[in-house]
Protein backbone atom coordinates (compact mmCIF):
# COMPACT_ATOMS: atom_id res chain seq x y z
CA UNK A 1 0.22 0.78 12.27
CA UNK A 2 -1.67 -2.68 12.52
CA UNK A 3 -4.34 -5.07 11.08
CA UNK A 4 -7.90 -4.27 11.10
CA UNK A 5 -10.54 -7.29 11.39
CA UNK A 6 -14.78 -6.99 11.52
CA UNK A 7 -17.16 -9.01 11.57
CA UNK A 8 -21.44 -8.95 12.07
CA UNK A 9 -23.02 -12.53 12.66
CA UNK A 10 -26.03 -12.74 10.71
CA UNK A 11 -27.02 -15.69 12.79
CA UNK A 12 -27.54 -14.48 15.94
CA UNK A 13 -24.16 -15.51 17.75
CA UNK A 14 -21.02 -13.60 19.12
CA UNK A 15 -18.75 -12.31 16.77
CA UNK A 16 -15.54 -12.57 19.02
CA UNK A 17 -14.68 -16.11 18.28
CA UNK A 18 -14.39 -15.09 14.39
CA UNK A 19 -12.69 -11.81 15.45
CA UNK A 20 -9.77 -13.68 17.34
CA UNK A 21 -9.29 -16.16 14.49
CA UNK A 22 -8.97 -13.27 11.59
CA UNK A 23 -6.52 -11.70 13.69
CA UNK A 24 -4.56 -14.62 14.44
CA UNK A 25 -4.01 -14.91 10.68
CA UNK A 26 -2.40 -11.64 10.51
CA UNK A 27 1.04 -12.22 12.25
CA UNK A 28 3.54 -9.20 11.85
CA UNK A 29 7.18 -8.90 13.55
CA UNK A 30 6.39 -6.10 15.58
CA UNK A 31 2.94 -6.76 17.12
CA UNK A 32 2.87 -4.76 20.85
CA UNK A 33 -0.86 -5.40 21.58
CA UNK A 34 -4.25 -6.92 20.33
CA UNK A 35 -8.03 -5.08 20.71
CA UNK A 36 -11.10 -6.01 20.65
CA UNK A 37 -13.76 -4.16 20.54
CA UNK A 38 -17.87 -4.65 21.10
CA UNK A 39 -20.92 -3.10 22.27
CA UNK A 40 -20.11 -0.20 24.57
CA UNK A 41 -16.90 -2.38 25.31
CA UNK A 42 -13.11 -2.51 24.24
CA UNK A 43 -10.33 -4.41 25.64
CA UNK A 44 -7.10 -4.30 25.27
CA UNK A 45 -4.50 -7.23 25.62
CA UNK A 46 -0.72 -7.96 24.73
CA UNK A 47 -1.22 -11.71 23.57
CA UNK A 48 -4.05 -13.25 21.54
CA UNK A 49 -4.47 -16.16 24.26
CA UNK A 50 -5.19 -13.49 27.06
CA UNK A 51 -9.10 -13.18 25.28
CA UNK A 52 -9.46 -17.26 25.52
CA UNK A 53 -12.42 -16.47 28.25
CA UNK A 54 -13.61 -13.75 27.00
CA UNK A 55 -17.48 -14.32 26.81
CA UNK A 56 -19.56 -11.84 24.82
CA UNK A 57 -23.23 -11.52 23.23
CA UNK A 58 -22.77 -9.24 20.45
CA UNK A 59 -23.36 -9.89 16.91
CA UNK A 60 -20.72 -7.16 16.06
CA UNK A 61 -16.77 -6.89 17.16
CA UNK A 62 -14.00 -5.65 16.13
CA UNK A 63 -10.32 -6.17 16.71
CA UNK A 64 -6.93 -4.05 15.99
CA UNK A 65 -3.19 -5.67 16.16
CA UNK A 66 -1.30 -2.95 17.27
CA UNK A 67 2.28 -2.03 15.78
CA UNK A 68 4.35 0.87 17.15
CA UNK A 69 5.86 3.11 14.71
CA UNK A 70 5.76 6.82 16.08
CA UNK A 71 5.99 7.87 19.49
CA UNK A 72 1.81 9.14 19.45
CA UNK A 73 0.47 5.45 18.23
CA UNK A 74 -1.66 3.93 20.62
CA UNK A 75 -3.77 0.39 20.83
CA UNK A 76 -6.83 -0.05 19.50
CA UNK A 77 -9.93 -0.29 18.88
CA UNK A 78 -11.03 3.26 20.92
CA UNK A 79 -14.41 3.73 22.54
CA UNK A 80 -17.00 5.77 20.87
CA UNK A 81 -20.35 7.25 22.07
CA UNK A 82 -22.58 4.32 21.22
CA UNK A 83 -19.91 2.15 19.31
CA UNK A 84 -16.29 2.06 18.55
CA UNK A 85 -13.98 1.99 16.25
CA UNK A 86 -10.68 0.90 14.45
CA UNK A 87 -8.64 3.51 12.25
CA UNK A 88 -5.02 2.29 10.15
CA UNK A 89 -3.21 4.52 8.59
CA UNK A 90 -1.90 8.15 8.56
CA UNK A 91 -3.31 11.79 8.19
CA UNK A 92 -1.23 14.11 6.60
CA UNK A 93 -0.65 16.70 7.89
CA UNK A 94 0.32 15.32 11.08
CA UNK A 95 -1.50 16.12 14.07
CA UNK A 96 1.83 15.79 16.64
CA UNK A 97 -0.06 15.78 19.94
CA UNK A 98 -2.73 13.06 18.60
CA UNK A 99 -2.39 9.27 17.03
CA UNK A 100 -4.09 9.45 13.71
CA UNK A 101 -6.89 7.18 15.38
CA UNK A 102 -8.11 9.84 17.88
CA UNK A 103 -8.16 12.82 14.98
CA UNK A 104 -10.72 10.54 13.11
CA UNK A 105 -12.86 9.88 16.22
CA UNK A 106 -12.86 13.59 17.18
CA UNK A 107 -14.29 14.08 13.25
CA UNK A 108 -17.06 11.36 13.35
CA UNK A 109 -20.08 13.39 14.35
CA UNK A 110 -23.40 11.73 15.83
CA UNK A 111 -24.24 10.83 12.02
CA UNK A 112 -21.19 8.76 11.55
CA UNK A 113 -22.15 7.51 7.91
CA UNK A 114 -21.98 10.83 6.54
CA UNK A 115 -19.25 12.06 8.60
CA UNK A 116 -17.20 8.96 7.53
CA UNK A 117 -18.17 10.51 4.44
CA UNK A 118 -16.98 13.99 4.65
CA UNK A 119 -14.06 12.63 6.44
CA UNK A 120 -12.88 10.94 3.31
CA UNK A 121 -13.83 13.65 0.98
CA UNK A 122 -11.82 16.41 2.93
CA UNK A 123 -8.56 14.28 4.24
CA UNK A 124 -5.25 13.67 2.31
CA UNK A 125 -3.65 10.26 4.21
CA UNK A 126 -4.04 6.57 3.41
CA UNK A 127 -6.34 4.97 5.41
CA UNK A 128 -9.35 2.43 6.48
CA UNK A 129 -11.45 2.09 9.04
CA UNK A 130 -14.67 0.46 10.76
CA UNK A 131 -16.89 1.72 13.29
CA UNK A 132 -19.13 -0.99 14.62
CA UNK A 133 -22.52 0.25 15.86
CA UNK A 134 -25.45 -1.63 17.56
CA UNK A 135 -26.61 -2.95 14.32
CA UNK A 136 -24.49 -2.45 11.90
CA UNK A 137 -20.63 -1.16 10.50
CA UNK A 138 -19.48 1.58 9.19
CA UNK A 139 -16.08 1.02 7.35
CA UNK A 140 -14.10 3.37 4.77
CA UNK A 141 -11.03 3.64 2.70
CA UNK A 142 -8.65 6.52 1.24
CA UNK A 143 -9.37 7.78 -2.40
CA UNK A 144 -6.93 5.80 -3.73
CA UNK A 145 -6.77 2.36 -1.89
CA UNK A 146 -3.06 2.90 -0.20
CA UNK A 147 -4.18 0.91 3.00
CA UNK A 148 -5.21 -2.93 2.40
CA UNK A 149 -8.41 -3.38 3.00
CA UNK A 150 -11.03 -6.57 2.10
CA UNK A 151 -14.59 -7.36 2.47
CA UNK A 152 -16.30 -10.40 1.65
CA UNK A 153 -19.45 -12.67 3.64
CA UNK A 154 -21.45 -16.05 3.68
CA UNK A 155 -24.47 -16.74 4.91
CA UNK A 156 -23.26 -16.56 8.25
CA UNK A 157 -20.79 -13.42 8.38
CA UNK A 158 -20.05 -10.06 7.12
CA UNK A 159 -16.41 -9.36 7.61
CA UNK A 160 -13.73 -6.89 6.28
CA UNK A 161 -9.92 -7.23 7.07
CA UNK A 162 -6.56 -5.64 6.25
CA UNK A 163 -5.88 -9.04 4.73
CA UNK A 164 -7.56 -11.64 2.88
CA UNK A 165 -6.38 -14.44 4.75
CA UNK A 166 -8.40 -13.42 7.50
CA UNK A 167 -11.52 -13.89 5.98
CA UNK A 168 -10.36 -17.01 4.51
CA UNK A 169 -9.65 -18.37 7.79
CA UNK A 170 -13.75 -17.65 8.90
CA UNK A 171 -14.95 -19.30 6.07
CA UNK A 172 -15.05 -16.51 3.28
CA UNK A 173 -14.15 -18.00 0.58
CA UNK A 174 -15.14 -14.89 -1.77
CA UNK A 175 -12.66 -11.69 -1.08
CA UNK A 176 -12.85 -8.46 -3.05
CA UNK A 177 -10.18 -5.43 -2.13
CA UNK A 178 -12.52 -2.65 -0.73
CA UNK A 179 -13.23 -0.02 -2.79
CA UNK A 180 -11.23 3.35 -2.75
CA UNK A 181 -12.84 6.59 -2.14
CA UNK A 182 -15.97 4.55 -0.66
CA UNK A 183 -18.18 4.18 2.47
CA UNK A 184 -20.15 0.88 3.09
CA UNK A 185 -23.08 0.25 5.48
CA UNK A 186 -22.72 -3.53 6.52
CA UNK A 187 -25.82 -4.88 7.82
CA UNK A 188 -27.54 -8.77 8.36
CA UNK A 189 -28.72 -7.68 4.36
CA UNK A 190 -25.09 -7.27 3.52
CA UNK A 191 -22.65 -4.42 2.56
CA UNK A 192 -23.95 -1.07 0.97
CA UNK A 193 -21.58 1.27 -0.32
CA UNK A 194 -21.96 4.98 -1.65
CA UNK A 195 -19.14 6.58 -3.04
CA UNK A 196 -17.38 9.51 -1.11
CA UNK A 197 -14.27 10.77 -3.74
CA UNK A 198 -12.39 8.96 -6.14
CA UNK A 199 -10.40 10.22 -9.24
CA UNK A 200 -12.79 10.82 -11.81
CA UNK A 201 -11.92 10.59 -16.37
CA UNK A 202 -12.04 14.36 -17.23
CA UNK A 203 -10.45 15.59 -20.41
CA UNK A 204 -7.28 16.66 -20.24
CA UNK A 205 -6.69 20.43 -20.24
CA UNK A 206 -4.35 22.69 -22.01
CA UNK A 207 -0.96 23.42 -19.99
CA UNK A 208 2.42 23.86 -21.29
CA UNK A 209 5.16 21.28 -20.50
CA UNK A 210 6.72 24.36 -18.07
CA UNK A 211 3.53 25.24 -16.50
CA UNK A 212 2.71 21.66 -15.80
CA UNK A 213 6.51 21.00 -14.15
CA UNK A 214 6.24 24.36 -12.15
CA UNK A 215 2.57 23.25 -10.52
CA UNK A 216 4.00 18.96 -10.26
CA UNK A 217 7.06 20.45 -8.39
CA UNK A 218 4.86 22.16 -6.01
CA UNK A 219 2.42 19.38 -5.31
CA UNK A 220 5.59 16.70 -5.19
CA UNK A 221 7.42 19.09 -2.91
CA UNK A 222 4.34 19.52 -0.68
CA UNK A 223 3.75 16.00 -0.73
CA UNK A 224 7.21 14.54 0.08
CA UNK A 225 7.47 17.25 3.24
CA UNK A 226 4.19 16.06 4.63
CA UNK A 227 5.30 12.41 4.36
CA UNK A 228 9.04 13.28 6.20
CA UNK A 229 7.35 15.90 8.59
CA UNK A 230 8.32 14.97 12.27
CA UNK A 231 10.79 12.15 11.30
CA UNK A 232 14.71 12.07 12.10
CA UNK A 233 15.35 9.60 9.09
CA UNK A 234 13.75 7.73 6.13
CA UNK A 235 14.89 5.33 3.90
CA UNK A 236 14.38 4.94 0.44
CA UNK A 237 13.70 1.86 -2.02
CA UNK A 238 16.29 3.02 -4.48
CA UNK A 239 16.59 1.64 -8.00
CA UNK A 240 18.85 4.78 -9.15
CA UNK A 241 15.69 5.45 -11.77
CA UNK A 242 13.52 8.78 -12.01
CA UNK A 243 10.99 8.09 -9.07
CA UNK A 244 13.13 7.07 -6.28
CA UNK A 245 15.78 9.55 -7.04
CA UNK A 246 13.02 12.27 -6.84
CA UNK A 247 11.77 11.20 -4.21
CA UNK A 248 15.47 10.75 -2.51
CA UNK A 249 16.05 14.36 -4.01
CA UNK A 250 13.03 15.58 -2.17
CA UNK A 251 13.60 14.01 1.32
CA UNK A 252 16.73 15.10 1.74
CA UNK A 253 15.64 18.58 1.12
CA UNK A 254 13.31 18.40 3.41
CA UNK A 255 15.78 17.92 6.04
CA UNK A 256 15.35 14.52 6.87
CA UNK A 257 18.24 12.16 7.18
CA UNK A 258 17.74 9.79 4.38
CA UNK A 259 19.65 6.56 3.99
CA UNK A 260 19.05 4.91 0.52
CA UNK A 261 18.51 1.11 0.31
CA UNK A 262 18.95 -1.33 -3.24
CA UNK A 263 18.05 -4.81 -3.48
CA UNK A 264 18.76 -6.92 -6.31
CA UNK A 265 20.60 -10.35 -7.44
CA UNK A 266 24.38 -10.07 -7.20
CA UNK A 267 26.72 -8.53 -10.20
CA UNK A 268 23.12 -6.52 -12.21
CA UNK A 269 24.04 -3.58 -13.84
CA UNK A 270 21.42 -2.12 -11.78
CA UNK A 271 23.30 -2.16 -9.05
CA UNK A 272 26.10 -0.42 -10.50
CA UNK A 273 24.38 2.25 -11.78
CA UNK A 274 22.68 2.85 -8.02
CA UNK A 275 25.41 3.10 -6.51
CA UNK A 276 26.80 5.89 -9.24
CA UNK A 277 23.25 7.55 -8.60
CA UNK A 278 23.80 7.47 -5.14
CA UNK A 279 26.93 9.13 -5.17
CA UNK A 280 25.52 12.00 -7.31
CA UNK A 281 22.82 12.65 -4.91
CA UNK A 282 25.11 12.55 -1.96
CA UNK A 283 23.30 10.10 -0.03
CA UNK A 284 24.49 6.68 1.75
CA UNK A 285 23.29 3.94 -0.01
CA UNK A 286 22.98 0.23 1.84
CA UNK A 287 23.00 -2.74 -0.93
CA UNK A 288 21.42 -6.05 -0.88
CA UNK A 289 23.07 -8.84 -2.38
CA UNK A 290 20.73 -11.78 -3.38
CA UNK A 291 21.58 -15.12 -3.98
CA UNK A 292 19.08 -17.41 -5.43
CA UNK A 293 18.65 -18.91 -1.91
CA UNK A 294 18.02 -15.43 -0.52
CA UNK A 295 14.96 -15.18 -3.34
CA UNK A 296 14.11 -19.06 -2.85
CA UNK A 297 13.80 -18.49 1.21
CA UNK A 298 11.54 -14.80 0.77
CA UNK A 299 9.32 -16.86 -1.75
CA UNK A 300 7.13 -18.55 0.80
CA UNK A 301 6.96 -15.61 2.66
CA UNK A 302 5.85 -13.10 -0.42
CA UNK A 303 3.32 -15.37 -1.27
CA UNK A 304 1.72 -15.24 2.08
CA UNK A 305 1.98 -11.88 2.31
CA UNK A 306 0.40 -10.55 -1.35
CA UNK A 307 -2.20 -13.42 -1.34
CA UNK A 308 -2.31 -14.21 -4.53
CA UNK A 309 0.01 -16.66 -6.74
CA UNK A 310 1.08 -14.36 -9.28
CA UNK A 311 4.55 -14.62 -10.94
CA UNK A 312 5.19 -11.02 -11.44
CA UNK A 313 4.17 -9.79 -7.80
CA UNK A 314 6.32 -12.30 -6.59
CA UNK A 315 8.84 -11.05 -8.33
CA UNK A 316 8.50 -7.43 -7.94
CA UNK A 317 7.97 -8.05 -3.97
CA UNK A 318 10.83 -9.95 -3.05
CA UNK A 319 13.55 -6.93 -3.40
CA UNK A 320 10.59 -5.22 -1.85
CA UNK A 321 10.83 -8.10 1.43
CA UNK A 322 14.39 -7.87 1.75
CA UNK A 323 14.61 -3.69 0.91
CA UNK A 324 11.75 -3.70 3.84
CA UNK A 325 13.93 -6.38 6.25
CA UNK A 326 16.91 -3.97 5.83
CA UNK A 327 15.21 -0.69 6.93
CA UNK A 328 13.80 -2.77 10.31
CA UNK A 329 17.14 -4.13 10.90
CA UNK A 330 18.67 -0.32 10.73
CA UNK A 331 16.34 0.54 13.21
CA UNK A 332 14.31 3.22 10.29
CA UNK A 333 10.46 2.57 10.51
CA UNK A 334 9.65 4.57 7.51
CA UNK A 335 10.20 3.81 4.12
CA UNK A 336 9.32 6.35 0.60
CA UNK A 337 8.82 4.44 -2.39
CA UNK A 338 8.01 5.26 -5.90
CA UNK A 339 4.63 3.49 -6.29
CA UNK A 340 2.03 4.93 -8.84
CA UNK A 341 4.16 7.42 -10.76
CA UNK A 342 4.19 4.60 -13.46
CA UNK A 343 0.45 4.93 -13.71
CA UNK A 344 0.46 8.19 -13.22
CA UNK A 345 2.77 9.64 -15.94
CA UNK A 346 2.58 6.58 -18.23
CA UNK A 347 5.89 4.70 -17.47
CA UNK A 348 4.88 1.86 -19.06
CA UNK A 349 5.63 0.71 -22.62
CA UNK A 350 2.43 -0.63 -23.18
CA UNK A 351 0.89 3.01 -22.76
CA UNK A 352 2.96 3.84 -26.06
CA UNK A 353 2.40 0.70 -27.72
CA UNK A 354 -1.49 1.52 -27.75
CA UNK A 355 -0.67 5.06 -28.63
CA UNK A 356 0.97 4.28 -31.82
CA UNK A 357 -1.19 1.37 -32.97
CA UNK A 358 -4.38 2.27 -31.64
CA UNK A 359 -4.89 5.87 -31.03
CA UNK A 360 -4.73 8.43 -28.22
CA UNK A 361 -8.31 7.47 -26.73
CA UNK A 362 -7.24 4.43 -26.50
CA UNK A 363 -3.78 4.94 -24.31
CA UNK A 364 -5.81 7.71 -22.44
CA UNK A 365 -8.52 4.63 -21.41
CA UNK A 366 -5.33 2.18 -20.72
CA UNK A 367 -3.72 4.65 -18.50
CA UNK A 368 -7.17 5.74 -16.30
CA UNK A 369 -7.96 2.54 -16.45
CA UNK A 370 -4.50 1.41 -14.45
CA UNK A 371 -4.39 4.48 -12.81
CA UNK A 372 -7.92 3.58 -10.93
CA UNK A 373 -6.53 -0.14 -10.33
CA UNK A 374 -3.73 0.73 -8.54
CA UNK A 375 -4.66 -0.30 -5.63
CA UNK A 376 -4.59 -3.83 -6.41
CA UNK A 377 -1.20 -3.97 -8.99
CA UNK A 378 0.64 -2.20 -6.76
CA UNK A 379 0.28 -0.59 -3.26
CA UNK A 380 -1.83 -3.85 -1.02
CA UNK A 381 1.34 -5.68 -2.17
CA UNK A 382 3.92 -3.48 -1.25
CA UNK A 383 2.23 -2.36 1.83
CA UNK A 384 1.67 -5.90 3.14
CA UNK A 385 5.30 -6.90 2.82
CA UNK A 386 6.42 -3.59 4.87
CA UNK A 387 3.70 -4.01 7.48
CA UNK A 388 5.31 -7.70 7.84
CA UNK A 389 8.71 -6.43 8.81
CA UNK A 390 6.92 -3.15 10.66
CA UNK A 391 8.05 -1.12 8.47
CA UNK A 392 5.23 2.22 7.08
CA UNK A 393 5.98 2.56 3.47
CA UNK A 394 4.79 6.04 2.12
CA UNK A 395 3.72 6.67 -1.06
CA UNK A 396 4.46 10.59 -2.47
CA UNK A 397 3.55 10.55 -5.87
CA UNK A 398 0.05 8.62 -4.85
CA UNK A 399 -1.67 11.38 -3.53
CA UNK A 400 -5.29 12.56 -4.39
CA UNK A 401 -4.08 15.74 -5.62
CA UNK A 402 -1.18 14.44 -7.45
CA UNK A 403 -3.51 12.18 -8.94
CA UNK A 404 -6.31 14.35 -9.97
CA UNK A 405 -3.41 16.45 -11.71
CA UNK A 406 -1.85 13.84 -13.87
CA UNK A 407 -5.40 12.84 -14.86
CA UNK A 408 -6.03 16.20 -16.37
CA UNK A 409 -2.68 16.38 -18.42
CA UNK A 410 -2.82 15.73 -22.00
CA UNK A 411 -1.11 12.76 -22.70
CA UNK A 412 1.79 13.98 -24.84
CA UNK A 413 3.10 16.09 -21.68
CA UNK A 414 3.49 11.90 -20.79
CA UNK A 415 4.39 10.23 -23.80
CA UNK A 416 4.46 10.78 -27.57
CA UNK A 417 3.19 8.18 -30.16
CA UNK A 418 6.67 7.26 -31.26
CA UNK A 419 8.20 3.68 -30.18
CA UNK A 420 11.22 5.09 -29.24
CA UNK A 421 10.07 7.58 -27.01
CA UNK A 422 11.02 8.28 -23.77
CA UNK A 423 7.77 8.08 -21.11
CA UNK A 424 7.06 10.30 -17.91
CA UNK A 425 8.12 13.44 -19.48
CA UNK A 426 7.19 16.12 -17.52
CA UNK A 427 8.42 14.07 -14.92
CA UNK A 428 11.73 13.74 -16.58
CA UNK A 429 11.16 18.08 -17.52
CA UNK A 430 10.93 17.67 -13.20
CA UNK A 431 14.04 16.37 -12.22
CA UNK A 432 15.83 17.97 -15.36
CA UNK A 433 14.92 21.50 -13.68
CA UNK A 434 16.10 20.24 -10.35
CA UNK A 435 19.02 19.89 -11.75
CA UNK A 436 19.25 15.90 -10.91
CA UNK A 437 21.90 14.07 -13.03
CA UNK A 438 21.58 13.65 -16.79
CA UNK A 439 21.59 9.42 -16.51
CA UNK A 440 18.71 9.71 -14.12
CA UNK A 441 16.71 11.99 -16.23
CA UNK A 442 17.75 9.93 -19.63
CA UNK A 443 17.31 6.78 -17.90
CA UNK A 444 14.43 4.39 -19.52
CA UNK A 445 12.37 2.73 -17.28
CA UNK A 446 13.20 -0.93 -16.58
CA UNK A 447 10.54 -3.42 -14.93
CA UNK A 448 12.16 -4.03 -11.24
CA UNK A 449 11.56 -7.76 -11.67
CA UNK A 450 13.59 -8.02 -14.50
CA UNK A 451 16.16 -5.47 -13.79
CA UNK A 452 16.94 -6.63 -10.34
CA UNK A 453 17.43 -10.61 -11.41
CA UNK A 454 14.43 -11.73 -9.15
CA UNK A 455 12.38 -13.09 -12.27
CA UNK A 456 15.12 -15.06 -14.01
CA UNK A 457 16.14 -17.16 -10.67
CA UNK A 458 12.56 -17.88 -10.14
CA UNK A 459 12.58 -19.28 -13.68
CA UNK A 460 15.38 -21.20 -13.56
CA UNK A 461 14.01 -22.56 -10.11
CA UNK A 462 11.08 -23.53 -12.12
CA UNK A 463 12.68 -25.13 -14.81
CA UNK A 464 14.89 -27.94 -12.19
CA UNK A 465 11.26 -28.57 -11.16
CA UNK A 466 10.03 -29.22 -14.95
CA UNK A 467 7.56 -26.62 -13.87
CA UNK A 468 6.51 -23.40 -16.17
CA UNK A 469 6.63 -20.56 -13.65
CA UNK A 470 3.07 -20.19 -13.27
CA UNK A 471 2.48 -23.28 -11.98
CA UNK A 472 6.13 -23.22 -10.18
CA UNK A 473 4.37 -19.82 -7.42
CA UNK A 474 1.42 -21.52 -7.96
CA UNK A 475 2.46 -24.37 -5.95
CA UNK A 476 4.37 -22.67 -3.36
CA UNK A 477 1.71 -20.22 -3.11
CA UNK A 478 -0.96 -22.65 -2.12
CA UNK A 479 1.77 -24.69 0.27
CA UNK A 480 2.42 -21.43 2.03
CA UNK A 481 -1.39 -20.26 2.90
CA UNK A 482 -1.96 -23.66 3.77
CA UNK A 483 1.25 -23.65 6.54
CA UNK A 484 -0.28 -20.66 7.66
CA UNK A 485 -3.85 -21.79 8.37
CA UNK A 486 -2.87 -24.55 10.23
CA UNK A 487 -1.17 -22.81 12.40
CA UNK A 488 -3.33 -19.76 12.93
């Protein structure tokens, strides 16, 4: 695991200088080494300052900060035939006698566009990468966006990161998240990209709510077992709700020790019912107990981390920073979480709020259309805050196949156009026939941010500073990135 930075000079100077200032940007609690990578060159160092002299004339590099989390993980960037390259992320399945790194060099063949190309078309993992060439980069990213990845340029530089701050720091003022499912050609003209596999509208097909549990149980199964395979122990971010006690249901039958962890203000009902969850499921459950100094401190901190002053991400990430902090401290480097069944099987009320009022076309278009954007409302957020702590959060229900098959269901095996309906139900049909406890399967979904307090201390935070929330993260948002380029 570890932070990806590139850059091509379109001005005829070395690209190291702007290299070693992205990656300074991108500080982690677990950082082992730094890379950098150029030419027919790489070199590998355990401290940013240890590349001070290190002279260079080409208009490409790349760099790699290097985070431990299995055993087969090595520094990057590695050296190709006529490049090299950076790869973060995983492959699943697991390759046990390679890092995930090597398996994607061995697969790049002489024509690396189009292999990067196959390569995402044929592999199940979440992922980027960039290959830097003579003249130009190759970089990629999974079908669905899991990985954060950026890309932006001037008139001076091309550059893509695993965080926008990075490319701030260089003078990029203009950062878009890279697109899933695509390959771009970076050049002095710009970037290029060509799409290699995304999830694609279809109309639904015909199933039965039985058939479509039977063929979700296998692909959930499948996925979860992948996701544990050749792990002692996981934990879980564990609300007690339908996702994360599947997904704590389907760990622990893979035979993986899982250890179950809740964060949320002190005395929510949330909590309460969690722990009752817990105890159904059999599992150990480790709370967090947040005061509104806890949520006050991890503010800062979120902000800098999701890039991007927005009330509700703050919100939803804090439990996420501390849930993340816990798992580190318990000496776990893997953490399942929920993220995309929402999309997926139309969790949200909204979904049934445009069913009834506007139609069935309509909900259909509101749930591809946040089913595509996932990426951005959901996993570079999460993902950052667990990289932070050094932490790999895994996603089950976001895989391409799991995706392409909740795309094709009709919508009613998700919701029905009545307001009082509950949503995700062949989900719900799921756990039901796994025999999971009634108050998990009855359970309506409830927004973590409000459910777990976070939202209403930041308000009331806001209010002592006759601030509207808004402007409240706002503030600290733009305090925080500032802190941290000064200091990078």
């Amino acid at each position: 695991m570890g932070a990806i930075a590139a850059i091509l000079q379109k001005k005829g100077e070395d690209a190291t200088k702007a290299v070693l200032a992205m990656l300074k940007t991108m500080k982690g609690t677990n950082i082992e080494a730094y890379g950098i990578g150029s030419g027919a060159t790489i070199e590998i160092k355990r401290a940013l300052d240890q590349f001070q002299n290190r002279k260079s004339e080409s208009l490409i590099t790349i760099g790699y900060a290097f985070s431990r989390i299995l055993e087969r993980d090595s520094p990057q960037p590695l050296l190709l035939h006529g490049g090299t390259m950076v790869f973060e992320g995983r492959i699943f399945p697991a390759d046990e006698s390679k890092c995930d790194a090597e398996v994607f060099a061995l697969k790049l063949p002489r024509n690396r566009e189009e292999g990067a190309k196959t390569f995402i078309k044929q592999t199940e993992g979440d992922f980027a990468f960039a290959v830097a060439e003579e003249e130009r980069l190759i970089a990629g990213r999974d079908s669905l966006g899991l990985r954060p990845f950026y890309y932006g340029e001037n008139d001076v530089l091309a550059g893509l990161a695993s965080e926008r701050k990075a490319l701030w720091k260089i003078g990029i003022e203009h950062v878009e998240s890279f697109p899933p499912g695509q390959v771009a050609i970076v050049d002095e003209r710009g970037f290029k990209f060509t799409l290699a596999r995304t999830v694609a509208h279809s109309e639904p097909k015909k199933i039965t709510m039985e058939t479509a549990s039977r063929r979700l149980r296998t692909l959930l199964e499948h996925a979860v077992r992948e996701r544990v395979a050749g792990l002692r122990e996981v934990t879980v971010a564990f609300s007690g709700g339908l996702d994360s006690s599947m997904l704590a249901f389907l760990a622990d039958k893979s035979g993986v020790r899982v250890e179950l962890v809740h964060a949320s203000m002190k005395n929510q009902s949330e909590t309460e019912h969690a722990k009752k969850m817990a105890d159904e499921l059999k599992l150990p459950i480790h709370f967090i107990s947040l005061t509104e100094r806890n949520v006050l401190d991890a503010l800062p901190v979120v902000l800098s981390l999701i890039e991007e002053p927005d009330p509700v991400k703050a919100s939803i990430g804090i439990p996420f920073y501390w849930a993340a902090e816990k798992t580190a401290e318990m000496n776990i480097r893997v953490m399942l979480a929920g993220q995309g069944a929402d999309e997926l099987f139309a969790g949200y009320r909204r979904y049934v709020d445009d069913y009834v009022r506007k139609g069935r076309k309509k909900a259909e278009e509101t749930i591809f259309k946040d089913v595509v954007g996932m990426h951005e409302t959901n996993f570079e957020r999460d993902m950052k805050i667990c990289n932070f702590h050094g932490v790999e959060m895994r996603l089950p229900f976001a895989t391409y196949e799991v995706a392409r098959f909740a795309v094709d269901l009709p919508i009613e095996l998700k919701i029905q156009p009545t307001e009082t309906t509950l949503r995700k139900l062949v989900l719900r049909n799921l756990a039901s026939n796994f025999g999971l406890p009634q108050p998990i399967v009855e359970r309506p979904k409830k927004a973590v941010q409000y459910s777990t307090g976070v939202s209403q201390s930041l308000k009331k935070a806001a209010r002592r500073e006759h601030q509207t929330l808004k402007q409240y993260v706002q503030e600290k948002f733009h305090a925080a990135v500032k802190k941290i380029m000064q200091s990078a």
